[in-house]
Protein backbone atom coordinates (compact mmCIF):
# COMPACT_ATOMS: atom_id res chain seq x y z
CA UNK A 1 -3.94 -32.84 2.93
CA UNK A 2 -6.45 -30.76 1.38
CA UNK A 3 -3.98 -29.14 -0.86
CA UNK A 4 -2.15 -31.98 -1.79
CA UNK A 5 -5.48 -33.47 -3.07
CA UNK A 6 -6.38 -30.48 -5.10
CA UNK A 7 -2.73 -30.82 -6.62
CA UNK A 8 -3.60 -34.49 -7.69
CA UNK A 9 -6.54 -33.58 -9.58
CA UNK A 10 -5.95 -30.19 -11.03
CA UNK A 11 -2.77 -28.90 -12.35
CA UNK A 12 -0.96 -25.74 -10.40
CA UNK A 13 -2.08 -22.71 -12.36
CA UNK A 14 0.44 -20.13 -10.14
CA UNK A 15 3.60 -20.23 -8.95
CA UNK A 16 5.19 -18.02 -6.74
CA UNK A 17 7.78 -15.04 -7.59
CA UNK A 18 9.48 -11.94 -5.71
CA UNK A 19 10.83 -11.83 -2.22
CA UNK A 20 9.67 -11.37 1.01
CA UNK A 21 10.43 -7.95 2.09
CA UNK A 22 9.60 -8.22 5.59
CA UNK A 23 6.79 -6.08 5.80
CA UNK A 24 4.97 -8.27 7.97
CA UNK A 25 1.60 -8.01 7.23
CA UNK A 26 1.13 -11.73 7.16
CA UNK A 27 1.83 -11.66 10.84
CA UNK A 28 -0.86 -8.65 11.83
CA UNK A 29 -4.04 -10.81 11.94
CA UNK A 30 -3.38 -14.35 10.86
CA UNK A 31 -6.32 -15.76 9.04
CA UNK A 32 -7.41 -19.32 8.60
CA UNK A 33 -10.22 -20.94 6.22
CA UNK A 34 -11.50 -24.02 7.71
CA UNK A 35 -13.51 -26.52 6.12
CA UNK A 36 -17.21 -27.45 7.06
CA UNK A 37 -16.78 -30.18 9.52
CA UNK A 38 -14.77 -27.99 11.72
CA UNK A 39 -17.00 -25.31 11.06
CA UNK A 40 -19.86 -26.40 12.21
CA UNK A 41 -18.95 -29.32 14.69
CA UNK A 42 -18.60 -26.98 17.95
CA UNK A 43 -16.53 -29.43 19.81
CA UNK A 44 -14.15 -30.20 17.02
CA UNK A 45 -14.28 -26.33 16.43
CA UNK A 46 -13.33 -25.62 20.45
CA UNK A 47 -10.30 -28.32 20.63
CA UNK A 48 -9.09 -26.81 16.75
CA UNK A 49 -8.92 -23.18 18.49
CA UNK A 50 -8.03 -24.44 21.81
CA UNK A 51 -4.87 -26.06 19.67
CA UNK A 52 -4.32 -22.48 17.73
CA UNK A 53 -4.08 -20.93 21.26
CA UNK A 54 -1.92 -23.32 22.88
CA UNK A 55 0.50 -24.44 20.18
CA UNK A 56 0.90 -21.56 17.76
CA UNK A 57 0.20 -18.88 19.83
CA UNK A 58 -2.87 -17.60 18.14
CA UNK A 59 -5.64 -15.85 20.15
CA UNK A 60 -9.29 -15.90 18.65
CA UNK A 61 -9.97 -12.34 17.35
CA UNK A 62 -13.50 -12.76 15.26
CA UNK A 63 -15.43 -15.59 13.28
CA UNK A 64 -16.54 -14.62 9.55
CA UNK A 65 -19.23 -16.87 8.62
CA UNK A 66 -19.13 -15.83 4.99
CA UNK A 67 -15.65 -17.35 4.23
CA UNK A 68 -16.03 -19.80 7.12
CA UNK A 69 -12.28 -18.43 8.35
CA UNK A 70 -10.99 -17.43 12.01
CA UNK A 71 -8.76 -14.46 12.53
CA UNK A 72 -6.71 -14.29 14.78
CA UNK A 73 -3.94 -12.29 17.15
CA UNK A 74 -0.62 -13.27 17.21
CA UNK A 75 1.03 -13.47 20.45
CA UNK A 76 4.35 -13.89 18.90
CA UNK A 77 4.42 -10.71 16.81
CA UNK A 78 5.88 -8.15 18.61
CA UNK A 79 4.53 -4.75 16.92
CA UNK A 80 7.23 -2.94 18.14
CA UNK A 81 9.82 -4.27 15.99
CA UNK A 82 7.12 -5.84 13.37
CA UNK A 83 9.24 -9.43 13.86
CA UNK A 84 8.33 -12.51 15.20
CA UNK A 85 9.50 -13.66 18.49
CA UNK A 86 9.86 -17.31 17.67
CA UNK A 87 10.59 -16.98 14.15
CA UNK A 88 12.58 -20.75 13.69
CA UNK A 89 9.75 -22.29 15.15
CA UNK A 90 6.90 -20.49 13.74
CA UNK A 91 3.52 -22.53 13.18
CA UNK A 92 3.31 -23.95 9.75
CA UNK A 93 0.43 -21.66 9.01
CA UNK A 94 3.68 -18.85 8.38
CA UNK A 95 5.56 -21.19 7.00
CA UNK A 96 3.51 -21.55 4.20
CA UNK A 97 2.56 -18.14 3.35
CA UNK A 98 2.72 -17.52 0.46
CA UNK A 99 2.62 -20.60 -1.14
CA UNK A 100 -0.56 -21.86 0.63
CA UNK A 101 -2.21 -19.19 -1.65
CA UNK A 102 -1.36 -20.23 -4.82
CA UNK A 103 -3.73 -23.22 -4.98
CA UNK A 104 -6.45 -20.99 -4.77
CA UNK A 105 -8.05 -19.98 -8.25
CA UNK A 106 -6.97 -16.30 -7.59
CA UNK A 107 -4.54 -16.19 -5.42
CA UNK A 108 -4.38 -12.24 -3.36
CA UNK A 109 -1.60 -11.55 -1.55
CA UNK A 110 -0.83 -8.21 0.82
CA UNK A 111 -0.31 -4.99 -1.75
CA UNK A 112 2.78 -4.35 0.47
CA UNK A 113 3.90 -8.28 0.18
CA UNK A 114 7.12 -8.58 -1.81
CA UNK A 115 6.34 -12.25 -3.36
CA UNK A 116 3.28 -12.20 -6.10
CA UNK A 117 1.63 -15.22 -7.57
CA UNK A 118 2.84 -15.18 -11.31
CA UNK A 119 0.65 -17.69 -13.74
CA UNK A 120 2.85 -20.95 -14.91
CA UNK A 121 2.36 -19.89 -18.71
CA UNK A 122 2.79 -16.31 -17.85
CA UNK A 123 5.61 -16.53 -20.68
CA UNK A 124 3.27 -17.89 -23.31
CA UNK A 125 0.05 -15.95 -22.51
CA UNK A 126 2.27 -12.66 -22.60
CA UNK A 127 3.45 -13.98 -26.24
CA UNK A 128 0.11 -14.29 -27.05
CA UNK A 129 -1.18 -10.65 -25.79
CA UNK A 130 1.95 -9.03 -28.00
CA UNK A 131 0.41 -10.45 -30.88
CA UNK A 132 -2.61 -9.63 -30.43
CA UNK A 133 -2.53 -6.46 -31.80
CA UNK A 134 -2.70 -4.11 -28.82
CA UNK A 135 -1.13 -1.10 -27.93
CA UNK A 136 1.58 -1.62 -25.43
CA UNK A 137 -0.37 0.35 -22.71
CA UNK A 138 -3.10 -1.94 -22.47
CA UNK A 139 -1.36 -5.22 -23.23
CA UNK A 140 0.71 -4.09 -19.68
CA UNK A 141 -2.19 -3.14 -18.38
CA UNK A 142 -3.82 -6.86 -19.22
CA UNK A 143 -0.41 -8.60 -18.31
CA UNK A 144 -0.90 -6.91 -14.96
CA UNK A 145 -4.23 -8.23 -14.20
CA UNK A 146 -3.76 -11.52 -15.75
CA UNK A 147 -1.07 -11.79 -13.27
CA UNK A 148 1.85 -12.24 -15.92
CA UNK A 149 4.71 -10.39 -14.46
């Protein structure tokens, strides 16, 4: 619900491009960012982890206060193989990586993660840096980090 507010009010900056390539690193140590209620309501907090445990198969691992986010152990990913066990009826928390990143103002995905978040006007801001001038090194080097290819 969260994200669908943020859509309403602010326009998607990132969209998602690539492929997964099944590296699995998504499914190593699960992490979610919870908001403050949850954080600091214990009871809420113990029936929200209690759920994670139950449902998706998610066993508490550590608490970072700084991010206010729980990671977690998956008891579905077998790292033997590196594949999930229940793959078609994974929680939604997998089903939505990547794209649960991208409303985040700078989205980060895994190094070894086959999808990247690519800016909507990648197109026209990449225009804009051939213009500008620069030698082709560094306007690559800038396209990289603006997240334009």
């Amino acid at each position: 619900m969260a994200r669908g507010g943020r859509r309403l009010r602010q326009p998607r900056r990132w969209q998602l491009a690539g492929a997964c390539r099944a590296c699995a690193r998504c499914c190593e140590a699960p992490t979610i960012q919870v908001g403050r209620v949850l954080w600091y309501l214990p009871r809420l907090r113990a029936t929200w982890l209690w759920w994670q445990r139950s449902v998706n198969g998610f066993a508490l691992v550590r608490a970072d206060r700084e991010t206010r986010s729980f990671v977690f152990d998956c008891t579905h990913f077998d790292r033997t193989t590196r594949r999930c066990d229940s793959y078609g009826s994974r929680p939604g928390i997998c089903r939505d990586y990547p794209r649960a990143l991208l409303d985040q103002p700078w989205p980060e995905l895994f190094d070894d993660c086959g999808f990247r978040a690519r800016a909507v006007d990648a197109d026209r801001q990449r225009a804009v840096l051939e213009q500008s001038g620069l030698p082709p090194d560094q306007v690559e080097a800038l396209a990289r980090k603006m997240k334009l290819d």
